[in-house]
Protein backbone atom coordinates (compact mmCIF):
# COMPACT_ATOMS: atom_id res chain seq x y z
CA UNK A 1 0.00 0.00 0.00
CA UNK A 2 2.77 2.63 0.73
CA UNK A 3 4.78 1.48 -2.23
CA UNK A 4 1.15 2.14 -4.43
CA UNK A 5 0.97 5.76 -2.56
CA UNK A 6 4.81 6.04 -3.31
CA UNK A 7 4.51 5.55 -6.96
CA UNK A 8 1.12 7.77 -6.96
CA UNK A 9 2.79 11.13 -5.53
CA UNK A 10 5.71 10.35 -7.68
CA UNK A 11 4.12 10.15 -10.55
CA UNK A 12 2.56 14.05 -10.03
CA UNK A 13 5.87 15.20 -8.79
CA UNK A 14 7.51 14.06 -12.11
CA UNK A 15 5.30 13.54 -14.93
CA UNK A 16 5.23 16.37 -17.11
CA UNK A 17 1.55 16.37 -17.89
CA UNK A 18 1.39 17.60 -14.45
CA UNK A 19 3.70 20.14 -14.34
CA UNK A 20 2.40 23.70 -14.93
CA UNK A 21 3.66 26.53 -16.54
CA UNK A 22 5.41 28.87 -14.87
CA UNK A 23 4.35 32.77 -15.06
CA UNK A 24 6.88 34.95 -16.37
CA UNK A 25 6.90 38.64 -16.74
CA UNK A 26 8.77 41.05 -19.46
CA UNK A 27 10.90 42.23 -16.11
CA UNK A 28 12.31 38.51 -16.59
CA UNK A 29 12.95 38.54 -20.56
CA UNK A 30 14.77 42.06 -20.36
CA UNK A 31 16.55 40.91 -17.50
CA UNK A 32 18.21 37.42 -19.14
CA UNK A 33 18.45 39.35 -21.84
CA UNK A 34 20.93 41.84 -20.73
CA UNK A 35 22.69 39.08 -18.71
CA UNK A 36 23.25 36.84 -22.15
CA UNK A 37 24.01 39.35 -24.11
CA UNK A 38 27.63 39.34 -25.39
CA UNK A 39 27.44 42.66 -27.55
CA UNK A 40 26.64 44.63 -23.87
CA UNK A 41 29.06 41.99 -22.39
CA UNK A 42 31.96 43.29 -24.81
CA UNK A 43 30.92 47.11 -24.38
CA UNK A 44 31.67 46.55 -20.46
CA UNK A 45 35.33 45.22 -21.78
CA UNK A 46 36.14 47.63 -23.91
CA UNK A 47 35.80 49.75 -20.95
CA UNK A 48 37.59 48.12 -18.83
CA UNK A 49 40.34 47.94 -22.12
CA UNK A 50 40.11 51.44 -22.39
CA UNK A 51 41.38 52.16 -18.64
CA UNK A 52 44.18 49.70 -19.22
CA UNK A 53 45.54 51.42 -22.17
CA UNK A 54 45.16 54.82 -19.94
CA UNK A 55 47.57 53.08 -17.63
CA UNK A 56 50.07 52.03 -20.20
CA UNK A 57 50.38 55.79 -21.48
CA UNK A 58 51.53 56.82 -18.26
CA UNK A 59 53.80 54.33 -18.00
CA UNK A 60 54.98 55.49 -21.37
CA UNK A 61 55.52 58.82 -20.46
CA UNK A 62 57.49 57.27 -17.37
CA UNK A 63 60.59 56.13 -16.76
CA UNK A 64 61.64 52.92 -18.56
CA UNK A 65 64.66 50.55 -17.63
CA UNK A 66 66.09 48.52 -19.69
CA UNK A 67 69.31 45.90 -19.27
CA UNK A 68 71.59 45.46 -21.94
CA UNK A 69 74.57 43.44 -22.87
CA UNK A 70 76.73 42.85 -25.81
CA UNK A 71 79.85 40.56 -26.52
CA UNK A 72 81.70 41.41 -30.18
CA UNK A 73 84.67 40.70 -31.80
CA UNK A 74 86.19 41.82 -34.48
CA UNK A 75 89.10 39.96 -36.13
CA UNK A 76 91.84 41.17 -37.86
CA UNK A 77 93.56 38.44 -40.40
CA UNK A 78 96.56 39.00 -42.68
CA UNK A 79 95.30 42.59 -42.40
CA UNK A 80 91.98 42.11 -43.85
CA UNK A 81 89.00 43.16 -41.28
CA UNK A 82 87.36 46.04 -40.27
CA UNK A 83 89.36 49.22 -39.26
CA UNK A 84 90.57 48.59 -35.22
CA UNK A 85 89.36 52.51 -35.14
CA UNK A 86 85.94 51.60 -35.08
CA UNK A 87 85.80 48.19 -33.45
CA UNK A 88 88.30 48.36 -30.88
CA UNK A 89 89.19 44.80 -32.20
CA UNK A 90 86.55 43.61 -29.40
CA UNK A 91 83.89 45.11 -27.19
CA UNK A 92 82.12 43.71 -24.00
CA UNK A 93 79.30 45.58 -22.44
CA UNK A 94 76.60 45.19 -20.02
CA UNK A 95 74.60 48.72 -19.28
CA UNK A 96 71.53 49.42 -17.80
CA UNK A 97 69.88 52.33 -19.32
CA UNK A 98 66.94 54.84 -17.78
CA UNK A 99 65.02 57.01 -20.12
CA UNK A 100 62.84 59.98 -19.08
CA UNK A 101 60.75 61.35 -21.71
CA UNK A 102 60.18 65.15 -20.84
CA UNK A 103 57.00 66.56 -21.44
CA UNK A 104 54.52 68.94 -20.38
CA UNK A 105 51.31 68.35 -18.35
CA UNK A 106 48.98 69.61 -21.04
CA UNK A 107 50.68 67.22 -23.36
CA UNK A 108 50.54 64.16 -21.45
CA UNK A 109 46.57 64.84 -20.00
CA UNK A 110 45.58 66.01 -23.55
CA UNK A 111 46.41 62.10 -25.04
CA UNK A 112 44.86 60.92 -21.53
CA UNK A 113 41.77 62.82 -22.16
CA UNK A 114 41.58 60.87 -25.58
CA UNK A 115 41.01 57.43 -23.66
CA UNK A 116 38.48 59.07 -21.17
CA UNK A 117 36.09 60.34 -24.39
CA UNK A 118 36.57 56.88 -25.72
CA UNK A 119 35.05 55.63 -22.70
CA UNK A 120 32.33 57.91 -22.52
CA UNK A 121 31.70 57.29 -26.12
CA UNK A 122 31.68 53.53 -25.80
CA UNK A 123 29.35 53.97 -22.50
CA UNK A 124 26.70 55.57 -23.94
CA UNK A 125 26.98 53.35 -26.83
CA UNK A 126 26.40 50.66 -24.84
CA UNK A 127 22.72 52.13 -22.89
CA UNK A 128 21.43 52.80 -26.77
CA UNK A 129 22.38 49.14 -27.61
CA UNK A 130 20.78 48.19 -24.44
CA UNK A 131 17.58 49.89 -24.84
CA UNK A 132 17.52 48.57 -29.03
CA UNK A 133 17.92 45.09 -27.28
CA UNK A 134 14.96 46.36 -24.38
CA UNK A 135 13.08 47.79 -27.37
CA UNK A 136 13.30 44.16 -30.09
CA UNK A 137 13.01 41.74 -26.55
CA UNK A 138 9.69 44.05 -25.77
CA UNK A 139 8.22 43.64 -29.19
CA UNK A 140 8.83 39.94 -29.59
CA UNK A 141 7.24 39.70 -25.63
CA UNK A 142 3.94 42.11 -26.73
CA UNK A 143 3.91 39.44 -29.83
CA UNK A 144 4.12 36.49 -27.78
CA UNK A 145 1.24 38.09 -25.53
CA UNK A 146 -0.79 38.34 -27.98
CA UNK A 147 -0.82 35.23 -29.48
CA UNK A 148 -1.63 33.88 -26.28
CA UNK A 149 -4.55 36.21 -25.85
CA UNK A 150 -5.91 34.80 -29.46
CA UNK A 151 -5.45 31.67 -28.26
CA UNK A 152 -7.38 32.23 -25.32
CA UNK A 153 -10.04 33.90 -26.90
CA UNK A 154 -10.35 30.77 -29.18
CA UNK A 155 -10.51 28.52 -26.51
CA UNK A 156 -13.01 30.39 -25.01
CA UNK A 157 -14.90 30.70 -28.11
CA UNK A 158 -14.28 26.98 -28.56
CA UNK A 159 -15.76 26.23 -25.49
CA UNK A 160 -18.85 28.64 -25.82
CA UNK A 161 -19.22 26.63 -28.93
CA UNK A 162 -19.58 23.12 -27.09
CA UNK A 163 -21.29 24.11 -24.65
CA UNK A 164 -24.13 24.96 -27.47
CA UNK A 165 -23.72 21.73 -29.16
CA UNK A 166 -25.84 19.72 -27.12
CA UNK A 167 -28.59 22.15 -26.53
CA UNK A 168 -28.61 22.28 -31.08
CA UNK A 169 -28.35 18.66 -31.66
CA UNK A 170 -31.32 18.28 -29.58
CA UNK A 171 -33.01 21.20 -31.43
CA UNK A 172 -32.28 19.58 -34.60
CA UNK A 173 -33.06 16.19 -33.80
CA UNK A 174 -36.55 18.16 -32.47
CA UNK A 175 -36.90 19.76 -36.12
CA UNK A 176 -37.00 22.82 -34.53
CA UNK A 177 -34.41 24.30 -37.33
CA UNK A 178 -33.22 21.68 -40.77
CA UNK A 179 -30.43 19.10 -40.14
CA UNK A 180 -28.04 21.16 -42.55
CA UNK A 181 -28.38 23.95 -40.22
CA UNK A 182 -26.80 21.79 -37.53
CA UNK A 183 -24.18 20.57 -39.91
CA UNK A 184 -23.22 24.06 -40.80
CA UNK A 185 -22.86 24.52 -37.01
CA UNK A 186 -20.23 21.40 -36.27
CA UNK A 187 -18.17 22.83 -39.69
CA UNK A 188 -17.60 26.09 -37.40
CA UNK A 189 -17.07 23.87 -34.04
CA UNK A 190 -14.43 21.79 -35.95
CA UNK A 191 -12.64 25.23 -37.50
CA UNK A 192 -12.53 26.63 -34.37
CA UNK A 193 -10.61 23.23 -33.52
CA UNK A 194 -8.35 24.14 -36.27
CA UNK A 195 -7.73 27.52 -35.21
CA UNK A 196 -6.94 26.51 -31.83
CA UNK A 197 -4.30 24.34 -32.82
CA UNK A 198 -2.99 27.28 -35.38
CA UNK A 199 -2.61 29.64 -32.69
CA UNK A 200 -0.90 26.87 -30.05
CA UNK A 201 1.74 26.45 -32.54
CA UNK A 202 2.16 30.20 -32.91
CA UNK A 203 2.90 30.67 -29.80
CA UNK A 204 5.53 28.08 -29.48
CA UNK A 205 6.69 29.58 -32.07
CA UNK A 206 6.75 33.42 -30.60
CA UNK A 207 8.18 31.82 -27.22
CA UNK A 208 11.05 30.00 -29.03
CA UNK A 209 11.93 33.45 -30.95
CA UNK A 210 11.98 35.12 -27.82
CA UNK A 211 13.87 32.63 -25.51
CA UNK A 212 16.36 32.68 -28.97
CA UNK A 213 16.63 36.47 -28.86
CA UNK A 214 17.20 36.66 -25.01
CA UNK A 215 19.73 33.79 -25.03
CA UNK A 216 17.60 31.12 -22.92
CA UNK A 217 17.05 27.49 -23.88
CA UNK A 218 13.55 26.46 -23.24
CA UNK A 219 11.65 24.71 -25.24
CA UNK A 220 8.01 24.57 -23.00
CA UNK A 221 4.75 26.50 -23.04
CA UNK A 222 4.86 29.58 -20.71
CA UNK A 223 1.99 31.84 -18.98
CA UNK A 224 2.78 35.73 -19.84
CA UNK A 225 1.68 38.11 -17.56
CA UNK A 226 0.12 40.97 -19.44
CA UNK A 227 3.03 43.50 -20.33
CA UNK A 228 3.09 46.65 -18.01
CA UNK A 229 4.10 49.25 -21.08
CA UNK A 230 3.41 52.96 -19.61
CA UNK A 231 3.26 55.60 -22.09
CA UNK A 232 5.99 58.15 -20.79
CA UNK A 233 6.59 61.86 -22.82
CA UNK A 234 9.60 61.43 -24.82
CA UNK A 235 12.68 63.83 -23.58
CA UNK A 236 13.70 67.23 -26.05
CA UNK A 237 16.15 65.75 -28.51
CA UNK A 238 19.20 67.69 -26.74
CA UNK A 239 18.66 65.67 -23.05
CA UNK A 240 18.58 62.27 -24.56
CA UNK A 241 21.90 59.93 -25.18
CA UNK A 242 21.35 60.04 -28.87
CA UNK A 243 22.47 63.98 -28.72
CA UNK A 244 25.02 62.82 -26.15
CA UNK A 245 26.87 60.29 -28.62
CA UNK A 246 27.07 63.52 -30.79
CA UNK A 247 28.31 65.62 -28.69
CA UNK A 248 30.97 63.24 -27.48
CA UNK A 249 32.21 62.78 -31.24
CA UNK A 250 32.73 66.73 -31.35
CA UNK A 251 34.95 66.82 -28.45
CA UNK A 252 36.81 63.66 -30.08
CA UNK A 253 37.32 65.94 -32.95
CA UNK A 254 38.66 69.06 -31.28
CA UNK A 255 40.51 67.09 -29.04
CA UNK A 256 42.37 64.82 -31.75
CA UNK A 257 43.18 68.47 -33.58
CA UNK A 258 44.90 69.06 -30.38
CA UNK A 259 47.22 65.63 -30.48
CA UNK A 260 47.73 66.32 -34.14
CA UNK A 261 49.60 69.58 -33.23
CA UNK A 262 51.36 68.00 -29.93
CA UNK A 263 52.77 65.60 -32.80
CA UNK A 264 54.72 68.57 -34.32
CA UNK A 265 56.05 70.20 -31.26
CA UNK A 266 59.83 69.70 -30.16
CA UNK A 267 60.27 66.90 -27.89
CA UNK A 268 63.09 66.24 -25.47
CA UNK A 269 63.94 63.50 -23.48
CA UNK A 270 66.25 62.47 -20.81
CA UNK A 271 68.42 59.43 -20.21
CA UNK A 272 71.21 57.71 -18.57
CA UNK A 273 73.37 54.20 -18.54
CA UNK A 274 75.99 52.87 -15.79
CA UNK A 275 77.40 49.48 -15.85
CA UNK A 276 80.41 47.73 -17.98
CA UNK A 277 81.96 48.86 -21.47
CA UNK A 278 85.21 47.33 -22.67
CA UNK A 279 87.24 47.01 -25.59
CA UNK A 280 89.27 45.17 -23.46
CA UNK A 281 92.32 46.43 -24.51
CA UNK A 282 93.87 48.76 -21.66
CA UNK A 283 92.86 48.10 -17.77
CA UNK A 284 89.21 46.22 -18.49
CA UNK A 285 88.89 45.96 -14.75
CA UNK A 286 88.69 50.02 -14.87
CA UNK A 287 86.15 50.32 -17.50
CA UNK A 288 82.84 50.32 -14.95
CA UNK A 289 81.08 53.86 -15.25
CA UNK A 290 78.34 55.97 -15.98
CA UNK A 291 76.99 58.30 -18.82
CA UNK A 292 74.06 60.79 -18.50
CA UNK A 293 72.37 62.83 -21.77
CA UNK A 294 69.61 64.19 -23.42
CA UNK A 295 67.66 63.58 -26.71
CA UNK A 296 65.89 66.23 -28.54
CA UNK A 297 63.85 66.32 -31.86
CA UNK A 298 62.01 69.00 -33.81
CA UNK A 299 59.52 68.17 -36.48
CA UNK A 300 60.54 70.88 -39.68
CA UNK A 301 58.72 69.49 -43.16
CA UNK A 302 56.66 66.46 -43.60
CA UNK A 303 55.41 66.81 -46.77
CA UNK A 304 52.24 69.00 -45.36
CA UNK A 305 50.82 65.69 -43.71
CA UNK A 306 50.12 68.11 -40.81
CA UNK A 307 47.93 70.08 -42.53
CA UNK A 308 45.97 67.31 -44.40
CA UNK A 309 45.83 65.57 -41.44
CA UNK A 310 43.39 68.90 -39.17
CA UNK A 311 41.60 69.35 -42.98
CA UNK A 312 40.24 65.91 -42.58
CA UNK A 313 39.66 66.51 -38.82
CA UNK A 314 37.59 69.20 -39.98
CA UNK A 315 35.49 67.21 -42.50
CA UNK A 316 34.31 64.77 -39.83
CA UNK A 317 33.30 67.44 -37.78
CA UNK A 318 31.24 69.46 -40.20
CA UNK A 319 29.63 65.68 -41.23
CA UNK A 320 28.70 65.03 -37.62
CA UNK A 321 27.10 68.38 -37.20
CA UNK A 322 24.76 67.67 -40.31
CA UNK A 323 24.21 64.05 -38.79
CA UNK A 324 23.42 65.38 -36.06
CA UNK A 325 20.54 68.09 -37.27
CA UNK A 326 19.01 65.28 -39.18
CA UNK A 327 18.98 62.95 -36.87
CA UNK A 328 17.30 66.05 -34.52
CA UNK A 329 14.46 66.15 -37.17
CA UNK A 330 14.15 62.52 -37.27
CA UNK A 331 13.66 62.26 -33.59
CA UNK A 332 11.03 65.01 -33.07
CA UNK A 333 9.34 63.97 -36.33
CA UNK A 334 9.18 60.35 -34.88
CA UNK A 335 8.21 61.06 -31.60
CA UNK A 336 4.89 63.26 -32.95
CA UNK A 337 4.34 60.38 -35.46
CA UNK A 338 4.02 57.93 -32.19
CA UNK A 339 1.80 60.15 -30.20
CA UNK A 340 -0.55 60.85 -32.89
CA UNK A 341 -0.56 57.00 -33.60
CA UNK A 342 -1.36 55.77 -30.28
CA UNK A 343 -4.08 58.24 -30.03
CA UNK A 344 -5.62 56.83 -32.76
CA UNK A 345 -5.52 53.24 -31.57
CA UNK A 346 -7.69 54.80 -28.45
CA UNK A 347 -10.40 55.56 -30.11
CA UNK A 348 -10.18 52.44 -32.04
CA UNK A 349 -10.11 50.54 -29.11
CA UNK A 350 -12.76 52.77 -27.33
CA UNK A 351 -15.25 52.15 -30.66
CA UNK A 352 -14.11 48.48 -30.90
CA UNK A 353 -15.66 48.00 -27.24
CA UNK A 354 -19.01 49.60 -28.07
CA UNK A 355 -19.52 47.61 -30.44
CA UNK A 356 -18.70 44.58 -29.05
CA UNK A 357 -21.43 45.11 -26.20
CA UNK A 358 -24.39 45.30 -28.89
CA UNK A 359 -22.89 41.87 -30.65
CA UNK A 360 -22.87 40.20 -26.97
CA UNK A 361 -26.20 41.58 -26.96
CA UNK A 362 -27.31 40.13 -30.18
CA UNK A 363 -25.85 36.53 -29.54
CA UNK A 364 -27.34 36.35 -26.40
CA UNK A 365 -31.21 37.46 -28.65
CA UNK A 366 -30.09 35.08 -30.92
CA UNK A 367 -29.32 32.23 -29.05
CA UNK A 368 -32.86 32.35 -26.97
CA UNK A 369 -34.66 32.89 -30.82
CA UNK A 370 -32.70 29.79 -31.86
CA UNK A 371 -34.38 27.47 -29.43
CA UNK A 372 -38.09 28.46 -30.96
CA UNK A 373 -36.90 28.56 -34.47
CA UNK A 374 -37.55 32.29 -35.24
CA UNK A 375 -33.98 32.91 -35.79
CA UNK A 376 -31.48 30.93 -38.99
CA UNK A 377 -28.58 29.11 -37.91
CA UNK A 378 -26.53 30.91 -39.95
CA UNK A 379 -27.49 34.17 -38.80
CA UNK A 380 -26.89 33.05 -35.52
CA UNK A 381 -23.33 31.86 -36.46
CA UNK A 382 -22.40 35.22 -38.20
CA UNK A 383 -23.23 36.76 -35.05
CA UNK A 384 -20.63 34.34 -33.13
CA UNK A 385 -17.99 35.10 -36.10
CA UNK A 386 -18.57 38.76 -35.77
CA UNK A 387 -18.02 38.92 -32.21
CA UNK A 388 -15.55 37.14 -32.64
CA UNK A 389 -13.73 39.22 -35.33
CA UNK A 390 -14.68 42.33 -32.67
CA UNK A 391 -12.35 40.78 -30.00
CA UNK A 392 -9.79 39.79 -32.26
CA UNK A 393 -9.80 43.30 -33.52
CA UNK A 394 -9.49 44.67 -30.23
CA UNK A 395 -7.14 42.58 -29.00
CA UNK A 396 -5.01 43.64 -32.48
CA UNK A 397 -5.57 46.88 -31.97
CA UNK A 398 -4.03 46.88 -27.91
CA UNK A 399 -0.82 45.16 -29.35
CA UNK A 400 -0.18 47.50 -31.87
CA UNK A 401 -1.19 50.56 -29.50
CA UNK A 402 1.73 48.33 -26.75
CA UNK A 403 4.10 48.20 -29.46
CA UNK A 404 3.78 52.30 -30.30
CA UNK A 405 4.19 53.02 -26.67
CA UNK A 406 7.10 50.93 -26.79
CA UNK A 407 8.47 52.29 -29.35
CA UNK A 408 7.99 56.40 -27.83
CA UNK A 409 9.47 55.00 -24.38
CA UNK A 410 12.51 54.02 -26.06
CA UNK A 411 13.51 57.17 -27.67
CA UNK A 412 13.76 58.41 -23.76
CA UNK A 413 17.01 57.73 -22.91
CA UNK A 414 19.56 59.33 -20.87
């Protein structure tokens, strides 16, 4: 008897027929999203990068050591070999050697400043490809939603539909309305059966495109809770991170104008060696010492790179200021486009609803007519189909009024 019990409650723990879905929220799509996603994953180490290479241009512009050693010789045979002047016959050395590159602060913070735009740059690249990946993860959610709202609706429609099947068969069998009548009836029962199916498979098909686009693997049916979309006012064009990313590419431009000229200034440099240098031949034991110097180079003609180099400087400037008035126009122009567009879904909606009440109305008429005859079965199943078509509609109609709001809240970014 326990063993029977045993097997029982196993059997509901384990058997996935018993098993039901789990409800999941949009919250829970955005978030594995973001987590899986390697193009926000590789923004965050390009950051990261970016502070390294900060840190290796200060060491740079540092002192660096370096150890060297060298071992020649230089044979002379029957008088053929290179000139004793310049070899010494043989040479032995191991230095160690310190070079200071001298510069000036606004040099050095001017090519540090280039690494901190970069990362500003890349950081607000990242929140616009993180609210485009918010933005395509909502739409394929609101999709997914509302294929499981048809399919509810059909089910429930379904369901409405065999409910009345007994109550007609009896009718007909009665000769209260003609046999064909009833026929007609169980054609639209088993197309609703049809439908149903349809629709199942469309969502499986919406959940597997969304689990693909958020990086889970899941193959099962899943509950959606009804997407909490808010419409929000979109922010002036000027406050929002799209204006931001141009901004940040004009003070990329002045400041590589500024490195292009620090490239052309005189530099000067510092250095200095101690260890052992010998050409080993007078007192080798003496020849430990030191030497101490400096380096200096001035840039005079290169072929008026220099000035080619600030002309194209200036051409990406004046094409990111005409990028960026379009793009102005495009955003203001888009955002009045969405507003107007969701209003119009409202009263869509709103009119959808009325009408819906007076074709409840009528099926319910309908349906009592039915049972004296004074009413045609087909009449009475147009009246199911265009109630039907009513909620569909409406249904239709709230996606594509989620998907606009959607679409407004994402050009508020900041």
């Amino acid at each position: 008897m326990n063993k029977r019990l045993l097997f029982i409650v196993s059997f509901f723990f384990y058997c996935p027929f018993f098993v039901k879905a789990q409800t999941k929220s949009l919250n829970y799509y955005l978030q594995q999203g973001k987590t899986n996603s390697p193009l926000l994953s590789n923004y965050q180490n390009q950051i990261e990068s970016l502070g390294l290479d900060s840190l290796k241009l200060k060491a740079t512009y540092g002192p660096q050591v370096m150890a060297n050693g060298n071992l020649t010789y230089a044979p002379v045979i029957h008088g053929w070999g290179y000139d004793n002047a310049i070899t010494n016959g043989q040479n032995v050395s191991a230095l160690m050697l310190v070079t200071k590159p001298i510069i000036g602060k606004n040099n050095l913070s001017t090519r540090l400043q280039s690494f901190s735009i970069d990362k500003a740059i890349t950081s607000n690249q990242s929140k616009i490809s993180q609210k485009a990946l918010e933005q395509g993860i909502t739409q394929q959610y609101i999709a997914c939603y509302g294929s499981q709202q048809q399919l509810a609706l059909a089910s429930e429609i379904l369901s409405f539909l065999k409910k009345e099947d007994t109550t007609l068969r009896k009718l007909a069998q009665s000769s209260v309305f003609k046999q064909t009548d009833y026929l007609s009836f169980k054609v639209s029962l088993q197309q609703q059966l049809l439908i149903k199916e349809q629709l199942k498979t469309q969502l499986l098909n919406d959940l597997g495109s969304l689990n693909y686009l958020c990086g889970i693997q899941d193959s099962a049916f899943q509950n959606l809770e009804a997407p909490n979309i808010e419409i929000s006012h979109p922010l002036a064009f000027d406050s929002s991170a799209y204006a931001k990313s141009y901004r940040l590419d004009s003070i990329k431009n002045s400041n590589d104008a500024k490195i292009i000229n620090l490239n052309y200034k005189p530099t000067l440099s510092a250095f200095a060696d101690g260890g052992y240098q010998s050409s080993l031949a007078y007192k080798s034991y003496k020849n430990l010492g030191v030497s101490v110097g400096l380096n200096f180079s001035l840039p005079i003609y290169d072929g008026k790179q220099r000035k080619a180099s600030l002309l194209q400087n200036m051409l990406l400037e004046d094409s990111r200021q005409k990028q960026r008035d379009f793009a102005k126009q495009q955003y203001q122009q888009k955002a009045l486009q969405l507003q107007q567009q969701i209003l119009q879904y409202d009263q869509l909606i709103h009119q959808g609803e009325d009408q819906m009440k007076y074709a409840k109305t009528l099926i319910n008429a309908e349906k009592l007519q039915l049972q004296t005859g004074d009413v045609r079965m087909t009449d009475y199943l147009l009246s199911i189909h265009n109630y039907l078509d009513l909620r569909t509609n409406i249904i239709q109609n709230n996606l594509s009024k989620m998907l606009l709001i959607a679409q407004l809240n994402n050009l508020i970014l900041q």
